[in-house]
Protein backbone atom coordinates (compact mmCIF):
# COMPACT_ATOMS: atom_id res chain seq x y z
CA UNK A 1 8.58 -18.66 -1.44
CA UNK A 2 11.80 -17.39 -3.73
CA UNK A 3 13.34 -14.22 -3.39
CA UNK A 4 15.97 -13.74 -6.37
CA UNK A 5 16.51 -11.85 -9.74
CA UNK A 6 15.72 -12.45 -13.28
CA UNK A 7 17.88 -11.51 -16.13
CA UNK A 8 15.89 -9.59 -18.29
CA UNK A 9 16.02 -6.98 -21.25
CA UNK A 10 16.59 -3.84 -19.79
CA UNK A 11 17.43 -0.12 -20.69
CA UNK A 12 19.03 2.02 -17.81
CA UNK A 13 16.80 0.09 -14.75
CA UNK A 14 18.34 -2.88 -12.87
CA UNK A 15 16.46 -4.95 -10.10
CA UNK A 16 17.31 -4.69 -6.73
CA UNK A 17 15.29 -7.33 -5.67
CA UNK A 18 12.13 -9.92 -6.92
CA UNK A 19 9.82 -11.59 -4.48
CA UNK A 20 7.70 -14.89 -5.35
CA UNK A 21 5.69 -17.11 -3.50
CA UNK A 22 5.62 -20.39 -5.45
CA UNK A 23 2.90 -21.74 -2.70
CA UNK A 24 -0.18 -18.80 -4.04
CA UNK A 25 -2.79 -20.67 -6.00
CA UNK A 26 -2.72 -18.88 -9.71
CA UNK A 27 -6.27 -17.83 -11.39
CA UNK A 28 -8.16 -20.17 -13.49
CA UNK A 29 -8.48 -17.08 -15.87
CA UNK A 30 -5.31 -15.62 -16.63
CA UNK A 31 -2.73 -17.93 -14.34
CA UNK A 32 -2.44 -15.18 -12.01
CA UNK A 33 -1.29 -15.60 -8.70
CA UNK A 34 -0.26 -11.46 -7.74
CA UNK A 35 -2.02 -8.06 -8.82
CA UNK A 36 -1.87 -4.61 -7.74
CA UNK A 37 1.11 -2.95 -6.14
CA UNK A 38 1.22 -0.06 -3.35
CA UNK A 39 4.33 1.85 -1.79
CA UNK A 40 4.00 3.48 1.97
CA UNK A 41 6.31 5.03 3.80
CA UNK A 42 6.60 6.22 7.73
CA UNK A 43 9.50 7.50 9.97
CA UNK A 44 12.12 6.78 7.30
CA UNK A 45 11.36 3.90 6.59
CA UNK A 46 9.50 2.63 3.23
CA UNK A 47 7.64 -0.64 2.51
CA UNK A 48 6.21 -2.30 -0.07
CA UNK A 49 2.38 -3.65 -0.59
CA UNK A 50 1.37 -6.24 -2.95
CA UNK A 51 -1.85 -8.25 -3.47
CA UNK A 52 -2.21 -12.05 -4.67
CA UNK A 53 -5.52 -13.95 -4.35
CA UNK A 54 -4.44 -15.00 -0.81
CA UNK A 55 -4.90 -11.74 0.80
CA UNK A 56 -2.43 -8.43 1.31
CA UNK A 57 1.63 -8.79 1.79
CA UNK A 58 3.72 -6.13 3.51
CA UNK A 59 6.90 -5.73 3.04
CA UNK A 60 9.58 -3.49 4.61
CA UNK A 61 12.00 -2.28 1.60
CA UNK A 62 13.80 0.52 3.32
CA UNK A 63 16.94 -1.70 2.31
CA UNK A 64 15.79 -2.62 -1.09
CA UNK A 65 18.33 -5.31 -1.75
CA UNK A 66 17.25 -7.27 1.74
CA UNK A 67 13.12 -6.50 2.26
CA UNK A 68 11.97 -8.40 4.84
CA UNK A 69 8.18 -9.64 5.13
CA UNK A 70 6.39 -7.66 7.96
CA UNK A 71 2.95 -9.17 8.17
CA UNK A 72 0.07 -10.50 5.71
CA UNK A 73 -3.45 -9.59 5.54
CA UNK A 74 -5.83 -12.25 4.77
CA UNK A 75 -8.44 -11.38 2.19
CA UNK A 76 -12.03 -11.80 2.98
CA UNK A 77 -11.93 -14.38 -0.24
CA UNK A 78 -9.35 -16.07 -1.66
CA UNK A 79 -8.48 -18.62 -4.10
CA UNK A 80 -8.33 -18.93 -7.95
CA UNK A 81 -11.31 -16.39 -8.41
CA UNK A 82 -9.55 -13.58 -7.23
CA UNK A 83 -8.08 -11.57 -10.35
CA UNK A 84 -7.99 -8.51 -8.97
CA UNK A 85 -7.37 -5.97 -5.69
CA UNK A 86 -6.81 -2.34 -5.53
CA UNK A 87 -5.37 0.24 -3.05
CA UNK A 88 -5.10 3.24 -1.27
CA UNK A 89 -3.80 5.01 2.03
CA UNK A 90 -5.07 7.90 3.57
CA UNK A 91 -4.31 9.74 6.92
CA UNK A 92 -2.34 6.28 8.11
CA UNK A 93 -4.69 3.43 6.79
CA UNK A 94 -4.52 1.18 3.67
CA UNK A 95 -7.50 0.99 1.87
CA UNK A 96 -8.31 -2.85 0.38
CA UNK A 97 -10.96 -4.12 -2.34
CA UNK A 98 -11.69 -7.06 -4.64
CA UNK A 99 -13.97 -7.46 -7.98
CA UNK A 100 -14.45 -10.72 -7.65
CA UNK A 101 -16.50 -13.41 -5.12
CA UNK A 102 -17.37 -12.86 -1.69
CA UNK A 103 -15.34 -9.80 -1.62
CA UNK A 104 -15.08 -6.42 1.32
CA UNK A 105 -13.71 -3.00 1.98
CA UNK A 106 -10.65 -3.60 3.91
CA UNK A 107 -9.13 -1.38 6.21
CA UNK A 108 -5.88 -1.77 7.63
CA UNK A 109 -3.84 0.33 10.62
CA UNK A 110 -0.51 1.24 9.53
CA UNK A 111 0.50 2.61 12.64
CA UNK A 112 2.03 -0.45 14.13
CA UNK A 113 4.60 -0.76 11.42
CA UNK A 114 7.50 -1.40 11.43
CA UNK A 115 6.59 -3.92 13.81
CA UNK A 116 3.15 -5.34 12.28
CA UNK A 117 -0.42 -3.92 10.83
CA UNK A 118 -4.00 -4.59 12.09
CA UNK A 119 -6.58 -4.92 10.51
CA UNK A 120 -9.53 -2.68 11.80
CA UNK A 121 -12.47 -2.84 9.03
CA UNK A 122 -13.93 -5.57 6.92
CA UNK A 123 -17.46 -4.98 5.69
CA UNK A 124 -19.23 -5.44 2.59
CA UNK A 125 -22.50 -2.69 3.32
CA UNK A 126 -20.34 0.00 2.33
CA UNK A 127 -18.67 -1.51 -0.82
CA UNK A 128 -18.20 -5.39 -1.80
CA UNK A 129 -17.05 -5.20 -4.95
CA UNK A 130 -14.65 -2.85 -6.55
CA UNK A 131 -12.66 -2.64 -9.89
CA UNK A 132 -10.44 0.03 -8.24
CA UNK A 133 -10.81 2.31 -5.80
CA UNK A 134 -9.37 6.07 -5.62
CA UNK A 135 -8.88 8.56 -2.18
CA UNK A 136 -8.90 12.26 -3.18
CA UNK A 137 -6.92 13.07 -0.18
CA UNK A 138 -7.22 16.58 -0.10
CA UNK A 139 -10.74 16.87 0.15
CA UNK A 140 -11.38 13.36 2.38
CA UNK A 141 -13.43 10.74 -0.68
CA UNK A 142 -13.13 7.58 -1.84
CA UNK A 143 -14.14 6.63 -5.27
CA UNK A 144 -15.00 3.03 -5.89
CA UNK A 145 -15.47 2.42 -9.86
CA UNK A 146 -17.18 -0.93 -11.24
CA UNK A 147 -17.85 -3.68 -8.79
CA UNK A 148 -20.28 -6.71 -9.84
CA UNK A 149 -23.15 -6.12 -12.48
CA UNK A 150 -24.70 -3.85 -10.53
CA UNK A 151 -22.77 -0.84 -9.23
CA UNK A 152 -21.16 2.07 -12.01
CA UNK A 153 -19.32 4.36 -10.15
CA UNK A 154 -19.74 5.36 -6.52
CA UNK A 155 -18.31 8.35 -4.02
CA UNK A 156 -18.04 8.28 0.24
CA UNK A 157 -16.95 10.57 2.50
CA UNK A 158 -13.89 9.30 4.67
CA UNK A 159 -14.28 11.96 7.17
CA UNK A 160 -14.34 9.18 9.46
CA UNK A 161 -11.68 6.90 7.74
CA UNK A 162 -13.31 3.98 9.40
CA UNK A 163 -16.28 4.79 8.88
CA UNK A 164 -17.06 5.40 4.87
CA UNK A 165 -20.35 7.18 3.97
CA UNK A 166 -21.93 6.97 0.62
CA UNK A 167 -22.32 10.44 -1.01
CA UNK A 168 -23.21 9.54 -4.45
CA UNK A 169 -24.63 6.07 -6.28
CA UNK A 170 -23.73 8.21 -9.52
CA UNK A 171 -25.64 5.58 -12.15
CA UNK A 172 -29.05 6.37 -9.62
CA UNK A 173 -28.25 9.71 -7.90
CA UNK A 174 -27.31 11.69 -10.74
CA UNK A 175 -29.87 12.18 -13.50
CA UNK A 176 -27.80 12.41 -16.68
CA UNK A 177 -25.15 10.28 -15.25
CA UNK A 178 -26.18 6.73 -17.33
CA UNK A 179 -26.24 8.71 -20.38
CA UNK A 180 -23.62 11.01 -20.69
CA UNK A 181 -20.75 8.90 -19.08
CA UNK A 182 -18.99 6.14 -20.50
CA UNK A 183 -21.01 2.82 -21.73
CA UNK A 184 -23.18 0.17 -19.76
CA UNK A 185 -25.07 2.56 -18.33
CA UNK A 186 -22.39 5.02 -16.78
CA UNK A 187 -19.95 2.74 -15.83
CA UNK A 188 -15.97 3.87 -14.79
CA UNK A 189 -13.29 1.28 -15.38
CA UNK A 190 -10.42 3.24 -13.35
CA UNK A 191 -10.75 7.06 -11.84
CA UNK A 192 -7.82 9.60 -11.54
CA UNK A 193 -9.01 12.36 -8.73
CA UNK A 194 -7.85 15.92 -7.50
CA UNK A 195 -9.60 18.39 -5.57
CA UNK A 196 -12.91 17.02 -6.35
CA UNK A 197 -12.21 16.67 -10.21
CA UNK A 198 -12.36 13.40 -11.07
CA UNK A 199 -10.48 11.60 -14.49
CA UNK A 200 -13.27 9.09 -15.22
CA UNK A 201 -12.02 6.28 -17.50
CA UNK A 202 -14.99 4.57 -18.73
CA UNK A 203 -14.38 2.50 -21.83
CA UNK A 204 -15.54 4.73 -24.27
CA UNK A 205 -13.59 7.69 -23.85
CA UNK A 206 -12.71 10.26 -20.41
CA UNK A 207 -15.29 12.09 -18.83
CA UNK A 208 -13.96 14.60 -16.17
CA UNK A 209 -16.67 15.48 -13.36
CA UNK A 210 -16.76 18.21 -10.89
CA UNK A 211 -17.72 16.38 -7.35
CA UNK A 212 -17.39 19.67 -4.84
CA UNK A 213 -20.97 20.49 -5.01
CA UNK A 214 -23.20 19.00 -7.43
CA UNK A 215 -21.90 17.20 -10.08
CA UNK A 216 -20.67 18.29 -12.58
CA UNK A 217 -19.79 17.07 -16.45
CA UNK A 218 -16.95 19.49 -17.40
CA UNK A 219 -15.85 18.05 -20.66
CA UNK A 220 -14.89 14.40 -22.37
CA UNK A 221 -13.29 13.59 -25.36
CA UNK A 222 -14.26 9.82 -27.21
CA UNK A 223 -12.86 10.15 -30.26
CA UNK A 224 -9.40 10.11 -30.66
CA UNK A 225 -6.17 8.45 -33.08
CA UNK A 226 -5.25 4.81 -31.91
CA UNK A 227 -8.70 4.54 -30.09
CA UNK A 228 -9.16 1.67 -28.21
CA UNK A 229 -11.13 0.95 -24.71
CA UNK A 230 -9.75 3.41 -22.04
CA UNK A 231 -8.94 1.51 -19.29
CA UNK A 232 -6.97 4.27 -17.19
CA UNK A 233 -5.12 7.45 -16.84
CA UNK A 234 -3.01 9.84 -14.62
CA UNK A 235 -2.87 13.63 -14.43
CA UNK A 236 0.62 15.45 -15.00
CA UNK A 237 1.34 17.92 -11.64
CA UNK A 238 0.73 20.59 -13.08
CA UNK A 239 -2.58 20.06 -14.26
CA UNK A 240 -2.24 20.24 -17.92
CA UNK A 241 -1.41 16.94 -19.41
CA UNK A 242 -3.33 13.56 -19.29
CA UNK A 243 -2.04 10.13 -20.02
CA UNK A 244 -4.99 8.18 -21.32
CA UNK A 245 -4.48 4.37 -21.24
CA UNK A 246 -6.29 1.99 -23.64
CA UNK A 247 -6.14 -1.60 -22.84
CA UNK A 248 -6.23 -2.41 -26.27
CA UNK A 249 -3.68 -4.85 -28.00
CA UNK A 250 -1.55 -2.79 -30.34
CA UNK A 251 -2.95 0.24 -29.50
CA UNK A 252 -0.67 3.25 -27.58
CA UNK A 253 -1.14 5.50 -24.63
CA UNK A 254 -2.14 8.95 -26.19
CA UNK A 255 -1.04 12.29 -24.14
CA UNK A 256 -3.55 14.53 -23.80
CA UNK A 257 -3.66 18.18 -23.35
CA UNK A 258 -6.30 19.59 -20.77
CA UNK A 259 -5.78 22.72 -19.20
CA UNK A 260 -8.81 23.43 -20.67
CA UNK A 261 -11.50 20.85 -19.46
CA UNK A 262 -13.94 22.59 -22.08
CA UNK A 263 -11.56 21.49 -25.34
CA UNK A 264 -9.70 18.02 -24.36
CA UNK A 265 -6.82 18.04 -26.95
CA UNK A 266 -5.17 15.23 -28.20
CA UNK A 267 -0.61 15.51 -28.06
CA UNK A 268 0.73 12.20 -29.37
CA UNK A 269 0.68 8.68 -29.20
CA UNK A 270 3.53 6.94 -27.11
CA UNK A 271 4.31 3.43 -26.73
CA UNK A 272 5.70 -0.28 -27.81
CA UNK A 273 4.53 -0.78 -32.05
CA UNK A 274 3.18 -4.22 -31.38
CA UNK A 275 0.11 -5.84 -32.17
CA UNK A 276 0.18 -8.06 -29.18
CA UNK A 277 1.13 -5.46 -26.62
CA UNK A 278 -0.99 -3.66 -23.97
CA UNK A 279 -0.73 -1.34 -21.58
CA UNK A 280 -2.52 -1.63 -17.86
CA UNK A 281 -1.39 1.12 -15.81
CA UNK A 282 0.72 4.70 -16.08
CA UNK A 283 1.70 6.82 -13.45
CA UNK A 284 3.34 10.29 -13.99
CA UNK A 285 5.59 11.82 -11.27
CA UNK A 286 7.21 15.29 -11.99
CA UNK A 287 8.61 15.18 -16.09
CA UNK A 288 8.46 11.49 -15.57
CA UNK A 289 5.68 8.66 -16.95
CA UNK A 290 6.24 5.04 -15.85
CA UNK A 291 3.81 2.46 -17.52
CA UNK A 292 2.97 -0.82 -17.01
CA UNK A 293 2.69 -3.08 -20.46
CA UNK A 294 1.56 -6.61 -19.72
CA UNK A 295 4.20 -8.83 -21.73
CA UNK A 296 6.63 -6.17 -22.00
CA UNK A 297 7.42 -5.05 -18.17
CA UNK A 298 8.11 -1.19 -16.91
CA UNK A 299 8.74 1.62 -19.16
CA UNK A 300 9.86 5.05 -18.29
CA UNK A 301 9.46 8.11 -20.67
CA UNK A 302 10.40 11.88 -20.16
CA UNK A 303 7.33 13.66 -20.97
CA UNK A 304 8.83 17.41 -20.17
CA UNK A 305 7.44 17.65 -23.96
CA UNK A 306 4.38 15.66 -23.75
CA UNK A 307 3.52 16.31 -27.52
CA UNK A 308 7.26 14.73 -27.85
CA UNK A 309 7.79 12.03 -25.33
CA UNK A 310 11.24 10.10 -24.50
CA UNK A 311 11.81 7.03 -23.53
CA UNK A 312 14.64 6.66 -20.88
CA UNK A 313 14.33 2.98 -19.56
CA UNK A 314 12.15 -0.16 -19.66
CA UNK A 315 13.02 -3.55 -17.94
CA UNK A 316 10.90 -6.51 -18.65
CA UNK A 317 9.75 -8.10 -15.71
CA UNK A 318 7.65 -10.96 -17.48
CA UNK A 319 8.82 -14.45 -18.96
CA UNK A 320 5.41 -14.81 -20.72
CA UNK A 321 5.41 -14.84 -24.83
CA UNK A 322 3.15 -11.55 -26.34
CA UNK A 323 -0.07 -13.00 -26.72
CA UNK A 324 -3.49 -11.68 -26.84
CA UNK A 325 -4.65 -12.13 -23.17
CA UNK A 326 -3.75 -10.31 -19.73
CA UNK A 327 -0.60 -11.58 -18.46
CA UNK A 328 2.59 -9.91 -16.92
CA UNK A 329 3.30 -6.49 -15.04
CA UNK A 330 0.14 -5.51 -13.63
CA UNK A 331 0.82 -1.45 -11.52
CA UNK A 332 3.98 0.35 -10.98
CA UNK A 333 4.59 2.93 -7.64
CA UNK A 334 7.15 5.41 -7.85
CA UNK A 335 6.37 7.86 -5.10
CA UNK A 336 8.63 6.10 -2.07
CA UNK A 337 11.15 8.49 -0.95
CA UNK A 338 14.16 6.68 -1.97
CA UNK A 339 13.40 6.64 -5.56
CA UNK A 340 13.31 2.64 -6.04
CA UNK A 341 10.60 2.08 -8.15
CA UNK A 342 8.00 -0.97 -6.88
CA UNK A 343 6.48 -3.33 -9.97
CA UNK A 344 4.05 -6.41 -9.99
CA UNK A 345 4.08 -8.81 -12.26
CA UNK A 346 0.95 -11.29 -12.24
CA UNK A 347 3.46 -14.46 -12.80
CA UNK A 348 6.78 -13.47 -11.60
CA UNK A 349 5.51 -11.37 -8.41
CA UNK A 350 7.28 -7.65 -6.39
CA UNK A 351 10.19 -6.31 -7.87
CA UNK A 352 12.18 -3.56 -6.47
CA UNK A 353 13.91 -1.77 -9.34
CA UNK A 354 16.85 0.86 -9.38
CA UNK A 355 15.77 3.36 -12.15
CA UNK A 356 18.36 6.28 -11.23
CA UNK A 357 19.58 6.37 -14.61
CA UNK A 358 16.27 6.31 -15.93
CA UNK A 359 15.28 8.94 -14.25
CA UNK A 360 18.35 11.04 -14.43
CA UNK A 361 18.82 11.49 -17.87
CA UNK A 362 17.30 14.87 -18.21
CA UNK A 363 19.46 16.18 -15.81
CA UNK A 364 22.78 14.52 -17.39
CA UNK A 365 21.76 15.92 -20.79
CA UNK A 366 21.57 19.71 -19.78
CA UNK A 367 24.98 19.29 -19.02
CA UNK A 368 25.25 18.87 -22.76
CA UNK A 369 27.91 15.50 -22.06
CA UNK A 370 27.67 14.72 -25.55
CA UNK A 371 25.41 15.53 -28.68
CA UNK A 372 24.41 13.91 -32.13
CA UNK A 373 25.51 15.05 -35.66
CA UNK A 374 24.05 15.42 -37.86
CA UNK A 375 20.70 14.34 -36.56
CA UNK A 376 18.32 13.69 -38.67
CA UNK A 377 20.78 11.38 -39.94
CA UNK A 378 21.05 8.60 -43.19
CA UNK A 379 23.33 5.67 -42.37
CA UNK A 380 25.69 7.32 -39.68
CA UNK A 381 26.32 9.79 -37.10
CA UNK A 382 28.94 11.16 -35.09
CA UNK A 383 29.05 11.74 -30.91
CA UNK A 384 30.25 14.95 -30.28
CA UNK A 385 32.13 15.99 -26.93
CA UNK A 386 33.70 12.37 -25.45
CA UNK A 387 36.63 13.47 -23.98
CA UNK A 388 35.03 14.26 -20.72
CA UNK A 389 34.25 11.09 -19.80
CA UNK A 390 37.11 9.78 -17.07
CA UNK A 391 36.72 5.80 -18.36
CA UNK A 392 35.35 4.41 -21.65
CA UNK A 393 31.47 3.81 -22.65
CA UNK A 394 29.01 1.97 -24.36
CA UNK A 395 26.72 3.28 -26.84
CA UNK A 396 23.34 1.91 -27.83
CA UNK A 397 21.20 2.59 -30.76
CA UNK A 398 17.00 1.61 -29.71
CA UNK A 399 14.05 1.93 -31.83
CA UNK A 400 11.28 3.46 -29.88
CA UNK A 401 9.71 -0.19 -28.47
CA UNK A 402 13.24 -0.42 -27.02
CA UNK A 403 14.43 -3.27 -29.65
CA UNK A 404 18.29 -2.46 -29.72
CA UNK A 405 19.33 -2.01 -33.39
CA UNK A 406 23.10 -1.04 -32.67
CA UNK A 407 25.50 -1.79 -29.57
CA UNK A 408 29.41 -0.53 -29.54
CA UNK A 409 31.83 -0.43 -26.73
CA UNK A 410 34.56 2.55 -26.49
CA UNK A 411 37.78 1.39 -24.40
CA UNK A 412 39.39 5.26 -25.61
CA UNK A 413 37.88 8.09 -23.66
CA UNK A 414 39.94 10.33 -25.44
CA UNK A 415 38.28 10.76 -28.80
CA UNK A 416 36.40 14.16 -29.37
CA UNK A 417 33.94 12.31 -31.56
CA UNK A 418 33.28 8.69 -32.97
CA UNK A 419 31.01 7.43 -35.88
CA UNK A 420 28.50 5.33 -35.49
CA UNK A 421 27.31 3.27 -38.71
CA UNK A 422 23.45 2.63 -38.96
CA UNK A 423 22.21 -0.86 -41.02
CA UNK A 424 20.97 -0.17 -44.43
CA UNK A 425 18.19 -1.95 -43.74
CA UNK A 426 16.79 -0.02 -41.01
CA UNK A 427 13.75 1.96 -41.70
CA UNK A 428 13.24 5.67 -41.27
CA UNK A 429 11.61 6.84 -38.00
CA UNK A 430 12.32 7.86 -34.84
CA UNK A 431 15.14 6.29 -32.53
CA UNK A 432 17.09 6.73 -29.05
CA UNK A 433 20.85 6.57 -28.99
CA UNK A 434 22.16 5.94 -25.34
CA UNK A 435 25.52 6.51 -24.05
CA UNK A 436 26.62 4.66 -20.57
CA UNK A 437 29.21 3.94 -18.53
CA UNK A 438 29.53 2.62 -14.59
CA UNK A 439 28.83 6.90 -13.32
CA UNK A 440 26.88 7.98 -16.37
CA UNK A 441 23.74 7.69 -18.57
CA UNK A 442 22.56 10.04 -21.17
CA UNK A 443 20.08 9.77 -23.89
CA UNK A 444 19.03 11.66 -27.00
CA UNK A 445 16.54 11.04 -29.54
CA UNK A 446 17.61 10.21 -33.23
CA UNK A 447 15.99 11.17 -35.96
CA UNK A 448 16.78 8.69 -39.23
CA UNK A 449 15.55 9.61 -42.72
């Protein structure tokens, strides 16, 4: 076991921390020793949940540069089959499955942290196998998607949290459900749920489904730009915007629009211009989308425009060369109170990552610190509005997968503008120009012609 830091590429996010157990067996299929990543937090304090194909690992983070291990959770199979496990809390209990061998639901009492957690349910009548799993809180139902050959897409009733209770086998209950959802006969890779509307990714496009009486189909879209298979998605707060993953090398996460369920509209495409990249998992919090690309780590976008999204950070949590398989960061969780952001990798293991500046740079911009002119701009461009910065600053010039293309360093804070000189030779398009010191972040998008 290693606890440490990598030095990686990184835009406005630092880690705080890395854990590593150097003891896990890794997968025969994609060297994989760690997988999905959970945050929970109780009574002020905050702890972090990761899975490996031992079992379940719980760590307390509430200091997030000295986590300590609280307790472990064997799995009810281990060993180099295990790819994958998924989670979920609800009113005080984690929530554990597998998708591969002789797999269970898991159920594990939270109650005894800080001290230790117990687990109080492991059964395979309700659900075995699971891709991933997904608790609508507010209305009390668990939503398993995938699992084996043989189950599609499944809903239970948690009204008993220890007891689930199948409500739907959607691929036999439902008469249309085989052949208007998805492929392979109905199947859902990943599910995004709120009161009783359920996101269903399903390979061939999203399908959204109204579960509060009897289902539902209340509109899909499977044909959009950059199309690839859609692996997963999250729904915006306020109910309008969709972030639609396909995990698809060289393909982009596309930002949907779907305040009306009846006519899904596609935004934009956002995302690393690489052949060999691929995106796994995005989670949107507030004006915020954090992603998780397999070779290429954490990214953070604004999306307050989600037909125009930002980027405001990435850090690259993987030492693995871009290649056309699955390795690297595998889920991110941004919810814990203190605003660390949790990340897995499937090589490297937890990371703990500060992301203030990240996340801050909306705020520091309508404060107008500086601004761009002209913009769009040829060759070079002046920042406007220096002098209020009490120490000097560096200034970075990005393209939008985050590949720096300019890097200068200011000692004189008293300047009301500088010039910054862009390379002939770089093409026309869309770029972010970042100005930092030790107190301050701020970015703003470039346009070059």
């Amino acid at each position: 076991m290693s606890f440490g830091y990598l030095a990686q590429d990184s835009l406005n996010m630092k880690v705080l921390y890395n854990w590593k157990d150097n003891s896990l067996s890794a997968t025969n299929l994609y060297n994989n020793a760690y997988n999905e990543v959970w945050g929970y937090a109780k009574n002020g304090r905050e702890y972090a949940i990761i899975g490996t194909t031992r079992g379940t690992h719980f760590f307390d983070v509430t200091n997030p540069q000295s986590p300590t291990l609280v307790d472990f959770v064997q799995g009810r199979d281990t060993g180099r089959q295990i790819v994958h496990r998924d989670y979920h809390d609800y009113q005080g209990y984690l929530y554990i499955a597998t998708d591969e061998g002789n797999g269970s639901l898991q159920i594990v009492d939270l109650s005894y942290l800080p001290d230790s957690v117990s687990l109080v349910y492991d059964q395979d009548t309700a659900i075995k196998l699971s891709h991933n799993i997904f608790i609508d809180s507010a209305r009390g139902k668990l939503y398993s998607c995938g699992g084996g050959s043989s189950r599609k897409f499944s809903v239970y009733s948690l009204s008993n949290p220890l007891s689930p209770q199948l409500i739907y086998r959607c691929e036999t209950d439902i008469s249309w459900w085989a052949a208007n959802v998805g492929t392979s006969g109905g199947y859902v890779h990943d599910v995004f749920v709120r009161n009783d509307t359920a996101y269903c990714n399903a390979g061939s496009g999203l399908f959204v489904v109204d579960f509060s009486t009897t289902p539902v189909l209340l509109g899909s879209i499977s044909s959009y730009p950059d199309k690839g298979y859609n692996h997963s998605g999250w729904l915006s707060e306020d109910g309008n915007t969709y972030a639609l993953g396909d995990e698809t090398h060289g393909k982009k996460l596309k930002m949907l629009d779907v305040s009306d369920l009846s006519n899904i509209t596609f935004l934009d495409t956002v995302g690393i211009t690489d052949n060999s990249a691929i995106l796994h998992n995005q989670i949107i919090k507030g004006d915020l989308m954090y992603v998780a690309y397999y070779y290429n780590g954490v990214y953070v976008y604004n999306i307050k425009n989600p037909s125009s999204p930002i980027l405001t950070g990435f850090y690259d949590t993987s030492k693995e060369l871009n290649f056309l398989s699955f390795k690297g960061c595998w889920g991110i969780y941004p919810f814990l109170p203190s605003g660390v952001l949790l990340a897995s990798d499937m090589q490297e293991g937890l990371f703990i990552l500060d992301v203030s500046q990240a996340t801050s740079i909306d705020e520091i911009a309508n404060k107008n610190r500086f601004s761009l002119f002209p913009n769009p701009a040829s060759n070079q461009f002046y920042l406007m509005g220096l002098s209020n910065y009490n120490e000097g600053y560096n200034v970075e010039v990005r393209d939008i997968n985050g590949k720096k293309i300019v890097s200068n360093k200011f000692e004189n804070n008293f300047l009301e503008k500088v010039q910054i000189q862009i390379p002939n030779e770089i093409p026309a398009g869309v770029y972010v120009v970042t100005i930092f010191n030790s107190t301050f972040a701020q970015s703003i998008k470039l346009i070059k012609h």
